[in-house]
Protein backbone atom coordinates (compact mmCIF):
# COMPACT_ATOMS: atom_id res chain seq x y z
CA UNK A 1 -16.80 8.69 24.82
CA UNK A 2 -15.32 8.89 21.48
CA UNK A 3 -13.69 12.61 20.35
CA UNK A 4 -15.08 14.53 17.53
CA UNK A 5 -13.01 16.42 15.52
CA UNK A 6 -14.36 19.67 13.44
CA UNK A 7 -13.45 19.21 9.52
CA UNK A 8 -10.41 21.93 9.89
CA UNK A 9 -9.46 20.25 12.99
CA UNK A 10 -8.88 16.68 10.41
CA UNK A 11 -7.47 18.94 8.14
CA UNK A 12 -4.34 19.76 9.77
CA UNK A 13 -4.05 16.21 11.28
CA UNK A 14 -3.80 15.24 7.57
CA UNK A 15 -1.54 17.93 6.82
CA UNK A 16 0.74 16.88 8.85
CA UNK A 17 1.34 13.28 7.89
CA UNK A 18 4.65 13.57 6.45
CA UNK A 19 6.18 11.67 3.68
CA UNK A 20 8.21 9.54 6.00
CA UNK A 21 5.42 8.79 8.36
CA UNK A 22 3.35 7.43 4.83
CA UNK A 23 6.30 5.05 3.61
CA UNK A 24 6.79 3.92 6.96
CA UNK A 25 3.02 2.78 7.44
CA UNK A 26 2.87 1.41 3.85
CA UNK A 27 6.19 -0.62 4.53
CA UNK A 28 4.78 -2.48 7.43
CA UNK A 29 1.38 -2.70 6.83
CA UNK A 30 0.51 -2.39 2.69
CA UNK A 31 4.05 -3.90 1.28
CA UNK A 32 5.32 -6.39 3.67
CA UNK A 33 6.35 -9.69 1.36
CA UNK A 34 3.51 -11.89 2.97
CA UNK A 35 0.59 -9.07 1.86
CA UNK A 36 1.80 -9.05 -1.76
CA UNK A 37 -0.34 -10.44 -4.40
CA UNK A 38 0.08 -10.67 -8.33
CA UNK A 39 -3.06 -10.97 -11.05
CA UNK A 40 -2.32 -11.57 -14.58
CA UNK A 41 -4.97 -11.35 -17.29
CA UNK A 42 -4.07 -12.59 -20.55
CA UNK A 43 -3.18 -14.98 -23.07
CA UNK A 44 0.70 -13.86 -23.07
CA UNK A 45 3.49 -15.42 -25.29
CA UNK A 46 5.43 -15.92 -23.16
CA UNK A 47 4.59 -17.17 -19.60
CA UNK A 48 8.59 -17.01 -18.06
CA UNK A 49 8.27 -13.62 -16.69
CA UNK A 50 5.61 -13.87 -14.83
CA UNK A 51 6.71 -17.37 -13.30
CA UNK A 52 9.79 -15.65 -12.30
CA UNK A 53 8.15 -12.77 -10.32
CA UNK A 54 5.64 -15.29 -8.59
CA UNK A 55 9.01 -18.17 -8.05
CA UNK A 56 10.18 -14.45 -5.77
């Protein structure tokens, strides 16, 4: 059976996320190097800076 939490009860369990604990789940999950994506809308000039940030 799944718990149920009351809304103050999710409340604190937000509250206490820290800072740490949120860079630490965004580094391995949200900003690993494979999960990265880039989207260009344009025309642009000049093309060489965004070939450089997609050559890594």
């Amino acid at each position: 059976m799944k718990r149920r939490f009351s809304g103050r009860q999710c409340l604190l369990k937000v509250d206490r996320v820290t800072r740490d604990d949120f860079a630490r789940v965004a580094a391995a999950h949200l900003l690993s190097p494979e999960r990265l994506r880039l989207a260009v809308i344009g025309p642009f000039e000049d093309s060489v800076h965004f070939a450089t940030l997609l050559a890594g």
